[in-house]
Protein backbone atom coordinates (compact mmCIF):
# COMPACT_ATOMS: atom_id res chain seq x y z
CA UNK A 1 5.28 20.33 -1.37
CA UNK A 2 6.51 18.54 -4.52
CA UNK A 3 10.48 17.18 -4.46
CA UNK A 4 11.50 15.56 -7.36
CA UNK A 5 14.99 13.50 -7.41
CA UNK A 6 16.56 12.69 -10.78
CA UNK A 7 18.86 9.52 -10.21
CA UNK A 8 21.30 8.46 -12.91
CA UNK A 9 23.15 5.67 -10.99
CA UNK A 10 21.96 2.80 -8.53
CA UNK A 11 21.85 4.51 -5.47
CA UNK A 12 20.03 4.17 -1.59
CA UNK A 13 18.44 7.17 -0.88
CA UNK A 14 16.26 7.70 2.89
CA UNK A 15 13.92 10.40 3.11
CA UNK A 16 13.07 11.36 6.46
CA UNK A 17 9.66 12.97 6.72
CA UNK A 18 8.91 15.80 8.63
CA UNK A 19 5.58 14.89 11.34
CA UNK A 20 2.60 17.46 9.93
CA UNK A 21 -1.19 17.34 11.87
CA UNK A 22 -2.55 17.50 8.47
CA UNK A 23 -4.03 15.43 5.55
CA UNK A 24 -2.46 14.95 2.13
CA UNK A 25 -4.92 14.62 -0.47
CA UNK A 26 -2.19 11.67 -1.98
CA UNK A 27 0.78 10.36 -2.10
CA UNK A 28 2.29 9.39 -5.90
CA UNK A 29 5.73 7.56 -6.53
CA UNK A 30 5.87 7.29 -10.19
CA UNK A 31 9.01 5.24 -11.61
CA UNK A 32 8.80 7.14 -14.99
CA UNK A 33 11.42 4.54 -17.25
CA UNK A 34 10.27 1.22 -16.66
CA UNK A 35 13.46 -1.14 -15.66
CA UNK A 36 13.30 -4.56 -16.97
CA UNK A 37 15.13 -5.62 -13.54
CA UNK A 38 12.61 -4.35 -11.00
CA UNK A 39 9.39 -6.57 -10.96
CA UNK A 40 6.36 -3.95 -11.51
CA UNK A 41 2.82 -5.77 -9.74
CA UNK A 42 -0.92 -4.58 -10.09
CA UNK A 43 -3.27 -6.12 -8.35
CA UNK A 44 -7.43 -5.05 -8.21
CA UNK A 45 -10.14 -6.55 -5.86
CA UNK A 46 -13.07 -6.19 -8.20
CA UNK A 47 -16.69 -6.43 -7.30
CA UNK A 48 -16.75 -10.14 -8.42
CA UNK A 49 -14.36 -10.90 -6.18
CA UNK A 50 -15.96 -9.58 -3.39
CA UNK A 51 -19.09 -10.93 -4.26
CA UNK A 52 -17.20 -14.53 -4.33
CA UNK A 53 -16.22 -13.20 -0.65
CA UNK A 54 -19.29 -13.07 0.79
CA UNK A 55 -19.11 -13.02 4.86
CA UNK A 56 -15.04 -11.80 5.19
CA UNK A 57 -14.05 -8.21 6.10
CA UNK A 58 -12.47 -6.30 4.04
CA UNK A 59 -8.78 -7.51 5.93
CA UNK A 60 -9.50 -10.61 5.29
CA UNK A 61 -10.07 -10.17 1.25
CA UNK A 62 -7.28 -8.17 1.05
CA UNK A 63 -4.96 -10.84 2.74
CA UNK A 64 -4.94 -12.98 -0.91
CA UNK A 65 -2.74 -9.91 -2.32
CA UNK A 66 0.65 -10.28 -2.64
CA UNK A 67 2.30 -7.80 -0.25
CA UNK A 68 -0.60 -7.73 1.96
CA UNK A 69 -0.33 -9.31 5.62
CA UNK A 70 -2.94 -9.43 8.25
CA UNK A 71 -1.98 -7.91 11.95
CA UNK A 72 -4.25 -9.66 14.52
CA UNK A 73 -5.11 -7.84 17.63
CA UNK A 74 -7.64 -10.25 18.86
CA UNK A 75 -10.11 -12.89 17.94
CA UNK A 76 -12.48 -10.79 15.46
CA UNK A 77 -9.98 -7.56 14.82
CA UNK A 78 -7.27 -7.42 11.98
CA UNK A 79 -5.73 -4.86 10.83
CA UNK A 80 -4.13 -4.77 6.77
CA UNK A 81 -0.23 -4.27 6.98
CA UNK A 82 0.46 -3.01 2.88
CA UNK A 83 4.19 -3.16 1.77
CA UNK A 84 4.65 -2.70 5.41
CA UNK A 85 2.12 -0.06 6.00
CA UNK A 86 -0.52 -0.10 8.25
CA UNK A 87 -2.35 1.87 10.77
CA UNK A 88 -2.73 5.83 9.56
CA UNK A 89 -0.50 4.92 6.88
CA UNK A 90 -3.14 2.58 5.12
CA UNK A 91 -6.64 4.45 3.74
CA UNK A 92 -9.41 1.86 3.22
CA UNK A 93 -12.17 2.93 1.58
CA UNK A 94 -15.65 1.19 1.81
């Protein structure tokens, strides 16, 4: 399924997904003209890094990055809430 929406003004648009018992192979939102008013961030967790991270999960690397938050369900669980995101919504790959 591919939608594409071609806005010309500032507008709110809600998309309301239908609930499918499949996997997507991905999930792209591409902002094709850059807008000087919207700040754009990029941010990598290289090997080095993780190297320099020696004895923290994964969660707990990840919780440096701006727009990251950790969700703590107990002493030695936490989960990575992305932009909100988290649970089946979040694919970490080790």
């Amino acid at each position: 399924l591919e939608v594409r929406l071609e806005l010309k003004d500032d507008r709110d648009v809600t998309l309301f997904l239908e609930h499918h018992a499949h996997e997507l192979d991905q999930f792209e939102l591409v902002r094709e003209r850059p807008d000087e008013n919207v700040g754009h961030s990029k941010a990598e967790l290289d090997r080095a890094a993780m190297d320099r991270s020696t004895g923290r999960t994964i969660a707990e690397m990840l919780d440096g990055i701006n727009g990251v938050d950790l969700q703590q369900s107990g002493p030695t669980i936490s989960k990575p809430v992305i932009r909100g995101l988290s649970g089946n919504r979040v694919l970490l790959l080790n």
